[in-house]
Protein backbone atom coordinates (compact mmCIF):
# COMPACT_ATOMS: atom_id res chain seq x y z
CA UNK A 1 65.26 70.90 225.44
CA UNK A 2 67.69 72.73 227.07
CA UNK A 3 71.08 74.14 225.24
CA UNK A 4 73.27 76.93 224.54
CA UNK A 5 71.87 80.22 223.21
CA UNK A 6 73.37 81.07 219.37
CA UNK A 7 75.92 83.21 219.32
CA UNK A 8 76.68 83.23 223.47
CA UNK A 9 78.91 81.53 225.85
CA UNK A 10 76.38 82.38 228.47
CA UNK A 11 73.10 81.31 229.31
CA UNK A 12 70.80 78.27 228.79
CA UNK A 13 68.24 78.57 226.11
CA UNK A 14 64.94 76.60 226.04
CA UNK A 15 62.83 75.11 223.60
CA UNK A 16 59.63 73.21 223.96
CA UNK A 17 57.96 70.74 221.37
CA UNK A 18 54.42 72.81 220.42
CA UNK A 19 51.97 70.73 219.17
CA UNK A 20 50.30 73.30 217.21
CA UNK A 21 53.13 74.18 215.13
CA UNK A 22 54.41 70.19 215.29
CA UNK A 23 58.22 71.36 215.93
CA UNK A 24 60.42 72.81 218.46
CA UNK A 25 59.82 76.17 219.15
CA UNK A 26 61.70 79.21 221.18
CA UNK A 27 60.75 79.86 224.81
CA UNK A 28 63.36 82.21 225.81
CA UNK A 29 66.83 82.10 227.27
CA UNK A 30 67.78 81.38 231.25
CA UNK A 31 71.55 82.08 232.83
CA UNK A 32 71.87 79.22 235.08
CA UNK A 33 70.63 75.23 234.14
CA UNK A 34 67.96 75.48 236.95
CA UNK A 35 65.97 78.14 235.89
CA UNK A 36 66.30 76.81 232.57
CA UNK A 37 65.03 74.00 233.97
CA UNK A 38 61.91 75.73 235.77
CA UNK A 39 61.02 77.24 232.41
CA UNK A 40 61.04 74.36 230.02
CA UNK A 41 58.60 72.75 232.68
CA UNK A 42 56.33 76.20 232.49
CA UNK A 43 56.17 75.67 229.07
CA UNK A 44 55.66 72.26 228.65
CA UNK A 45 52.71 72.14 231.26
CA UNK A 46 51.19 75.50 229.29
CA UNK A 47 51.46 73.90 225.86
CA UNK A 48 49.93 70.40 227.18
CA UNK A 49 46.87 72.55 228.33
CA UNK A 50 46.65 74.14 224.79
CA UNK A 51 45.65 70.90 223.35
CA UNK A 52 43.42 70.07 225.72
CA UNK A 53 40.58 68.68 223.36
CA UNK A 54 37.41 70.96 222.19
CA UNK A 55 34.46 69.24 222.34
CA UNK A 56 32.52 70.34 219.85
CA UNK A 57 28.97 71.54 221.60
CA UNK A 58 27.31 73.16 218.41
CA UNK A 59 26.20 71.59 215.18
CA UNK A 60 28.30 73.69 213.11
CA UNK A 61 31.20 72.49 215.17
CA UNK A 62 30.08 68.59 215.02
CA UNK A 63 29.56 68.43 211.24
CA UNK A 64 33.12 68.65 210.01
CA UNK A 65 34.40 66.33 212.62
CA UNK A 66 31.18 63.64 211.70
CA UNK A 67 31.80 63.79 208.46
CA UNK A 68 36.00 63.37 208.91
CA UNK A 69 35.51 60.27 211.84
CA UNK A 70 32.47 58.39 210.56
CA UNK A 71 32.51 58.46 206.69
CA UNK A 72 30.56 55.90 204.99
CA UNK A 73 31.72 53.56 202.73
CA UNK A 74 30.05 54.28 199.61
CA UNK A 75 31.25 57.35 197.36
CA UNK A 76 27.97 58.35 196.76
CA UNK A 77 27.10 58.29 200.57
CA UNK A 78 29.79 60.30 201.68
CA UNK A 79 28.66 63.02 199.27
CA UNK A 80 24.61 62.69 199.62
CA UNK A 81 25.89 63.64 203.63
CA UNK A 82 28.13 66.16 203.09
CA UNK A 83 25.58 67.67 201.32
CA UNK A 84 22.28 67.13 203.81
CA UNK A 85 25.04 68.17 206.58
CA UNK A 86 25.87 71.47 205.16
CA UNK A 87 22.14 72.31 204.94
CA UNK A 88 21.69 71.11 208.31
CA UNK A 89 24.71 73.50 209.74
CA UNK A 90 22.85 76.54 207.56
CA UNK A 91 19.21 75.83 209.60
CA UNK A 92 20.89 74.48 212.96
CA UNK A 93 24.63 75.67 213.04
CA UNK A 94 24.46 77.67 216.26
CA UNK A 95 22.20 75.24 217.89
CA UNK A 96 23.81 72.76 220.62
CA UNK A 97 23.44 69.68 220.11
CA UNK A 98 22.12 68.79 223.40
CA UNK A 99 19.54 71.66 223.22
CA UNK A 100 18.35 70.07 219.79
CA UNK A 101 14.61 69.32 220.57
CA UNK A 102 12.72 66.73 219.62
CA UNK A 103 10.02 68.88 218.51
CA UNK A 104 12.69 70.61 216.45
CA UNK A 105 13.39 66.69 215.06
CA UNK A 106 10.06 65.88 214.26
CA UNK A 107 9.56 69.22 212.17
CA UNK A 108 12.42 68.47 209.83
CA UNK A 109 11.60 64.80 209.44
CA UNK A 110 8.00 66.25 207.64
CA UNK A 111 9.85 68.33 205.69
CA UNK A 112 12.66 66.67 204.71
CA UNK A 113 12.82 62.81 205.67
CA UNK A 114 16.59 62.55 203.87
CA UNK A 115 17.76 65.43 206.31
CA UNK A 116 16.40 64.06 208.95
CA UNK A 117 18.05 60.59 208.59
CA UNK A 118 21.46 62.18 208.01
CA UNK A 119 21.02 64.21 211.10
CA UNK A 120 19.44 60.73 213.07
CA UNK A 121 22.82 58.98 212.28
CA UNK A 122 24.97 62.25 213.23
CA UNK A 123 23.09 62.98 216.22
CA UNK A 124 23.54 58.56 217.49
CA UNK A 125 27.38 59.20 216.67
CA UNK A 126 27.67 61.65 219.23
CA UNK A 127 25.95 60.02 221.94
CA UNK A 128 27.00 56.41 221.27
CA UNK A 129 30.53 56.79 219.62
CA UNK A 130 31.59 60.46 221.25
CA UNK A 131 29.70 60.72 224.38
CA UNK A 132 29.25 64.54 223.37
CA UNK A 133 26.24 64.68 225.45
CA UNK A 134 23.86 62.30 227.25
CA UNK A 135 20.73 60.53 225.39
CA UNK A 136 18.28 59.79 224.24
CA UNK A 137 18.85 61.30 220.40
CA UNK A 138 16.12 63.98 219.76
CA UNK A 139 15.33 61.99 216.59
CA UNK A 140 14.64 58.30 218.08
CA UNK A 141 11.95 56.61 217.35
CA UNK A 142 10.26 59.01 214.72
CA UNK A 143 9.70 56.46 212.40
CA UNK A 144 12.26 57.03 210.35
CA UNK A 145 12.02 53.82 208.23
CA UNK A 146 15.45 52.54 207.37
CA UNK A 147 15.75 52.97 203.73
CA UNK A 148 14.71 49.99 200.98
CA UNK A 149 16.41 52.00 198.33
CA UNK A 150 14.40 51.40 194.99
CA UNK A 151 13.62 48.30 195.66
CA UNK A 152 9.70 48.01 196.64
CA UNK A 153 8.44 51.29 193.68
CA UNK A 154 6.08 51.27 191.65
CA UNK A 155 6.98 51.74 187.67
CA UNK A 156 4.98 53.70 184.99
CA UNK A 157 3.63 51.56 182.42
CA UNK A 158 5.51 52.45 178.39
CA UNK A 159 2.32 54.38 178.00
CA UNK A 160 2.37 56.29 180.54
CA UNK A 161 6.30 56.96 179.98
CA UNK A 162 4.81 58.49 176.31
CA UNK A 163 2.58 60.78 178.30
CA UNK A 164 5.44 62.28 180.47
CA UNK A 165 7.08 63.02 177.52
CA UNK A 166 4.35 64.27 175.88
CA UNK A 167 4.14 66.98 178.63
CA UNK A 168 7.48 68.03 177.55
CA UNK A 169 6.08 69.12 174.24
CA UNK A 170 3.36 71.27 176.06
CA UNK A 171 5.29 72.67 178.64
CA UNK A 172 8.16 73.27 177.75
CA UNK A 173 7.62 74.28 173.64
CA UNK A 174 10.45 74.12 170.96
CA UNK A 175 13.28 73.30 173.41
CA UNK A 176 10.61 70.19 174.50
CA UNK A 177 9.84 68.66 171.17
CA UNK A 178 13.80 69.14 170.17
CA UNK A 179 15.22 68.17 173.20
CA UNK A 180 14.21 66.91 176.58
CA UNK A 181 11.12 64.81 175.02
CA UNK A 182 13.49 63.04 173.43
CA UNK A 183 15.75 62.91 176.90
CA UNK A 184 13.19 61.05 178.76
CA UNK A 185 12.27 58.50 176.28
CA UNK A 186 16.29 57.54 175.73
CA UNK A 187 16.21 57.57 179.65
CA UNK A 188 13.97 55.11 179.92
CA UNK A 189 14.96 52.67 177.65
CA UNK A 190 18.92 53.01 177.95
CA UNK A 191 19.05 52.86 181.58
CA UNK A 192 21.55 55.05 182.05
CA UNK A 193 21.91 56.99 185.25
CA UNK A 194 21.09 61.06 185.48
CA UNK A 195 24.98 61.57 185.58
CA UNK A 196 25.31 59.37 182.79
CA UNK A 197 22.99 61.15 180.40
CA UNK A 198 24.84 64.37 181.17
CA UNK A 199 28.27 63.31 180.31
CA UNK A 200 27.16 61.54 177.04
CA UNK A 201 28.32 62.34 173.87
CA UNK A 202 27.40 61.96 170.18
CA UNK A 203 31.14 59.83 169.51
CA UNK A 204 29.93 57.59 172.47
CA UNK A 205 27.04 56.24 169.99
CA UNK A 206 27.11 54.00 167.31
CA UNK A 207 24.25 53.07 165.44
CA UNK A 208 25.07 50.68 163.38
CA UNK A 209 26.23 48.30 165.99
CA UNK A 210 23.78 49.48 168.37
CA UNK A 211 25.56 50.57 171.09
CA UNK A 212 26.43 52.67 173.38
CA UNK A 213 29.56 53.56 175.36
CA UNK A 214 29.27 54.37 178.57
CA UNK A 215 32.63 55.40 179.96
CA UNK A 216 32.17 59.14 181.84
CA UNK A 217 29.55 60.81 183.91
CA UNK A 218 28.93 64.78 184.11
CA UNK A 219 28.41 65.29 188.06
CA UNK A 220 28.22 68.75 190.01
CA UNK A 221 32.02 68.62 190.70
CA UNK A 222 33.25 67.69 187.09
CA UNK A 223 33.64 64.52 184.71
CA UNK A 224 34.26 61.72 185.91
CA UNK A 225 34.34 57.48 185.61
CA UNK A 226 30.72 56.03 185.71
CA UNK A 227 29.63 54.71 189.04
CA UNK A 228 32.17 52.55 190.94
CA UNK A 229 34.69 53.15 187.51
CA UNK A 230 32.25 51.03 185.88
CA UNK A 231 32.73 51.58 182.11
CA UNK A 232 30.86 49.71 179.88
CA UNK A 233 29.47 49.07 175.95
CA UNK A 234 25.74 48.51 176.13
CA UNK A 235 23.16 47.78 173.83
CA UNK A 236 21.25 50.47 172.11
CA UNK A 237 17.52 50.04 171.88
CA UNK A 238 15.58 50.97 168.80
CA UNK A 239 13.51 52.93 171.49
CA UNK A 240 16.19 54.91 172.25
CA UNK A 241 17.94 55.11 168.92
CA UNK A 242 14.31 56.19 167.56
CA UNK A 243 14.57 59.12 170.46
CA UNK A 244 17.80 60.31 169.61
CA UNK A 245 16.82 60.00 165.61
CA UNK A 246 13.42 62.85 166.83
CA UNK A 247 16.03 64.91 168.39
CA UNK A 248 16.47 68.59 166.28
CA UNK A 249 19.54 70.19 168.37
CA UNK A 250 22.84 67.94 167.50
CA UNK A 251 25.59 70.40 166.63
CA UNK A 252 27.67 70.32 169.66
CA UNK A 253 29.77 67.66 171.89
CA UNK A 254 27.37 65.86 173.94
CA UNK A 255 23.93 64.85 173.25
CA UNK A 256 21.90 66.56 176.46
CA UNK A 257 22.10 70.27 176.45
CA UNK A 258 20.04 73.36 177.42
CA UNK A 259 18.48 75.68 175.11
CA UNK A 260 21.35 78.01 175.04
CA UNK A 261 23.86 74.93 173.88
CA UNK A 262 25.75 74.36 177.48
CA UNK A 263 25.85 70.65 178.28
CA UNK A 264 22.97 69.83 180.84
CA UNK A 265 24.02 69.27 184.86
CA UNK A 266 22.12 68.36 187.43
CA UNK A 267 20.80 71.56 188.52
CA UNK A 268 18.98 72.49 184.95
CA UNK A 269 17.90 68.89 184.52
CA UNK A 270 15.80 69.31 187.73
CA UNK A 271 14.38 72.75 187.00
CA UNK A 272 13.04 71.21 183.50
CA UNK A 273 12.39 67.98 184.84
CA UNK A 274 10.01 69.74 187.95
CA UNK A 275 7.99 71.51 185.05
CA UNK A 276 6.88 68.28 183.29
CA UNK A 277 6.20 66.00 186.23
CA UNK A 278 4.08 68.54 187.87
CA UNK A 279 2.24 68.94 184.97
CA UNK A 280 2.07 64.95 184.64
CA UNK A 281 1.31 63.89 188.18
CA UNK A 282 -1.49 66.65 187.91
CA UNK A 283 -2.89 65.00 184.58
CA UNK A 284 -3.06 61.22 186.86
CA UNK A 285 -6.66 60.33 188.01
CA UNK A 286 -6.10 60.77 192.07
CA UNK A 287 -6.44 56.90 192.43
CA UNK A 288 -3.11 56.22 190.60
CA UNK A 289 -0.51 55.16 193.14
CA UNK A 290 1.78 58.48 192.28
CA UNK A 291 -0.60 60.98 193.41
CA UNK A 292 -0.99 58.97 196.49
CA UNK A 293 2.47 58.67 197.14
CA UNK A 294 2.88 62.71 197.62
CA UNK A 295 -0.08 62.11 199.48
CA UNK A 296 1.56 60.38 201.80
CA UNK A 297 4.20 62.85 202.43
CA UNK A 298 6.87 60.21 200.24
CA UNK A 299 9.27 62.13 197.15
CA UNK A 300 7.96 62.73 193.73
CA UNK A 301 8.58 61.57 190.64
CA UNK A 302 12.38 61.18 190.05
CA UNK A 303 14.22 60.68 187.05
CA UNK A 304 16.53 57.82 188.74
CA UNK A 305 13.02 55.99 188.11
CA UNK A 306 13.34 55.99 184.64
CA UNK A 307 16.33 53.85 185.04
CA UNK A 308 14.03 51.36 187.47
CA UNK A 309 11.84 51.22 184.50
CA UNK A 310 14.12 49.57 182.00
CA UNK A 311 15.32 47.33 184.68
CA UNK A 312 12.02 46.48 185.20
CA UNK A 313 11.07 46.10 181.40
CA UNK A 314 14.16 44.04 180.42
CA UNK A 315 13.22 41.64 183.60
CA UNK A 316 9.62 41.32 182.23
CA UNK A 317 10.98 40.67 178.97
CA UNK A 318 13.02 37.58 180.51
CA UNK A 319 16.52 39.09 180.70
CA UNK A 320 18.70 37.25 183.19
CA UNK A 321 20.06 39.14 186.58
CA UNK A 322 23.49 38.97 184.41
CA UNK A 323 22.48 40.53 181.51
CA UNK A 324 20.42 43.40 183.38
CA UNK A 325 23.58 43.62 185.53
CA UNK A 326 26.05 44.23 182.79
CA UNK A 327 23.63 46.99 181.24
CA UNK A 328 23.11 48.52 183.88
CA UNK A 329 26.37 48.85 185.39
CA UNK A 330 25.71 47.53 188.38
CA UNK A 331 26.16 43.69 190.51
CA UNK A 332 23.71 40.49 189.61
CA UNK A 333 23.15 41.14 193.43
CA UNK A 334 22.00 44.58 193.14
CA UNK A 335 19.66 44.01 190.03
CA UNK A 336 18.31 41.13 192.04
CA UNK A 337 17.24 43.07 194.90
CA UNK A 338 16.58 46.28 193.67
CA UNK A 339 15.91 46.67 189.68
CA UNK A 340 14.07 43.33 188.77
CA UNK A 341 10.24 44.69 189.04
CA UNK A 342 7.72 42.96 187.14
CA UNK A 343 4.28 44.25 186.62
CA UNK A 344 1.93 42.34 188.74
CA UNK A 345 -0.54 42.01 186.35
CA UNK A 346 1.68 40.47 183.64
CA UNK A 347 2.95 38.39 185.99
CA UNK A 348 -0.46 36.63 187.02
CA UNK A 349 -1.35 36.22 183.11
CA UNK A 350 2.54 34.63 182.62
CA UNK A 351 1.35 32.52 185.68
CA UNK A 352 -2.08 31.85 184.85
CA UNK A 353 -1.12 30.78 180.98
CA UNK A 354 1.97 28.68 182.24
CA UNK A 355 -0.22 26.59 185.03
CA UNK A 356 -3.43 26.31 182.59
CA UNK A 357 -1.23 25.01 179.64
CA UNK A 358 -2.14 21.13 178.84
CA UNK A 359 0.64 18.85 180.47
CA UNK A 360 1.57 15.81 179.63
CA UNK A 361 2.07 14.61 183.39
CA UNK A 362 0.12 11.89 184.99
CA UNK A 363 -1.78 13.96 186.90
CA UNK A 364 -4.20 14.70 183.88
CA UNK A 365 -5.14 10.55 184.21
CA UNK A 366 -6.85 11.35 187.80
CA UNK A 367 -10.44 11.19 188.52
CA UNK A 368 -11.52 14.75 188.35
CA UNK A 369 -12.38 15.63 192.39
CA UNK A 370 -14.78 18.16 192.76
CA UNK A 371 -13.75 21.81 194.42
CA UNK A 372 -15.09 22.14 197.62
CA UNK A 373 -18.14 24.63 197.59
């Protein structure tokens, strides 16, 4: 734009649209309309090749923009790879991203298979959706299984849910027999998730109903709803009420705390929780399918399974898809798919029993044919 200069009857002064700033700025001042003219178009050309776009090149440079232009639609996604994503830009931020090797792939899919997907889908963003550089992605075809979820693992047994908290008692001493014994037995037959457990507190109980209300959850960047907003008034089982009875530190807020009284996050959960599943997993005869699950270079033990246990036990028990839903906090769809295990062996004797029962069908009436040999 091209006007009179404040304050001057003589002269032209210009001023450009920057898109850096988003206004109008200053360019300076010209005595005649033509060489006004000739400088607004000086400008104008020099700010247009400002904002030429960067193209990111690095992977410190690609992260920010990934995680801004391709978010996922789950809540819990988009923070699971904002988190593998910063770890990747602390190993690989100076690295470009078409000098990423595949060798370079391979090694962090052993050692981290969750870092490695993260990076597979950032990397097939910027070839497919960006063009950033030409393919193939260093990370194709690495056999990077697309993720089940929960849905095909194996549970513990009840038994075996007694022994890990045993180990609590042995490993971890006083704090262990007052505290986190108790933790993982009301994990495992509440259902509630990790977060869940951490924002509980003692006015969220109430024994004599027998319930429990689940309406916050203690995650690394505060309190907040449950899952998806989804507050809710379970049922208490006498499993877990008979956990919280055992439990000798109660004289604060919430129910889960460390042994100095601060409620328990995350972070301490897992340093407790690495002590007694070591020590369990080492205590399993080498044939049982967790041992040979690390084995196989696939996660420990984590305590999201002892939610997948009560989902499993209240499906073995009979529970509907509803009613597992609704305790869980989660869709009829979901518990379908994902939390209604049944042990296989208690499933053949269900089987076995209902076929072998007497019925009062015709087909009893039949000659008896003989089985083939």
């Amino acid at each position: 734009m091209v006007g009179k200069p404040r304050g001057s009857k003589n002269g032209r002064s210009v001023r450009v649209y920057d898109p850096s700033v988003g206004k109008k700025v200053y360019c300076g001042t010209r005595y005649t309309l033509k060489e006004a003219r000739v400088l607004e178009r000086e400008m104008e050309r020099k700010f247009a090749q400002s904002t030429v776009r960067v193209v990111p090149t690095t992977v410190a440079e690609w992260v920010p923009l990934w995680l801004q232009s391709y978010p996922r639609p789950q809540e819990s996604t988009r923070r699971h790879n904002a988190y593998m994503a910063g770890q990747l830009v602390k190993r690989y931020g100076t690295v470009r991203l078409d000098a990423f090797t595949r060798r370079e792939a391979y090694k962090l899919a052993k050692q981290s298979e969750g870092m490695a997907k993260v990076a597979a889908a950032m990397f097939s963003d910027a070839i497919f959706q960006e063009e950033l550089f030409a393919g193939p992605s260093p990370f194709a075809k690495l056999g990077l299984a697309k993720s089940k979820g929960r849905a095909d693992c194996l549970m513990l047994t009840e038994r075996e849910i007694v022994d890990l908290a045993s180990w609590a008692v042995r490993k971890l001493g006083s704090y262990g027999e007052a505290h986190f014994r108790s933790l993982i037995l009301f994990a495992a037959y509440s259902g509630l998730r990790p977060a869940e457990l951490f924002g509980l507190r003692w006015t969220d109980l109430d024994y004599k109903a027998g319930t429990i209300s689940v309406v916050r959850q203690r995650r690394p960047d505060g309190v907040a709803l449950p899952k998806e907003g989804r507050t809710r008034l379970i049922a208490l089982p006498n499993a877990a009420r008979e956990a919280l009875m055992a439990m000798g530190l109660r004289g604060h807020e919430v129910v889960f705390i460390t042994p100095s009284g601060t409620p328990l996050t995350r972070a301490t959960h897992r340093y407790y929780w690495a002590t007694v599943r070591q020590a369990f997993t080492d205590s399993l005869p080498a044939s049982h399918w967790l041992p040979e699950r690390i084995r196989n270079g696939e996660p420990e033990l984590a305590p999201y399974e002892l939610r997948h246990l009560c989902g499993s036990l209240m499906a073995d028990k009979g529970l509907s898809a509803r009613d597992i839903a609704h305790h869980l906090g989660n869709s009829e769809r979901v518990c379908e798919r994902v939390y209604l295990h049944t042990y296989a062996e208690a499933a053949r004797a269900r089987v076995q029993e209902a076929m072998n029962a007497p019925s009062g069908s015709q087909l009893g009436s039949h000659k008896q044919v003989n089985a083939p040999s």
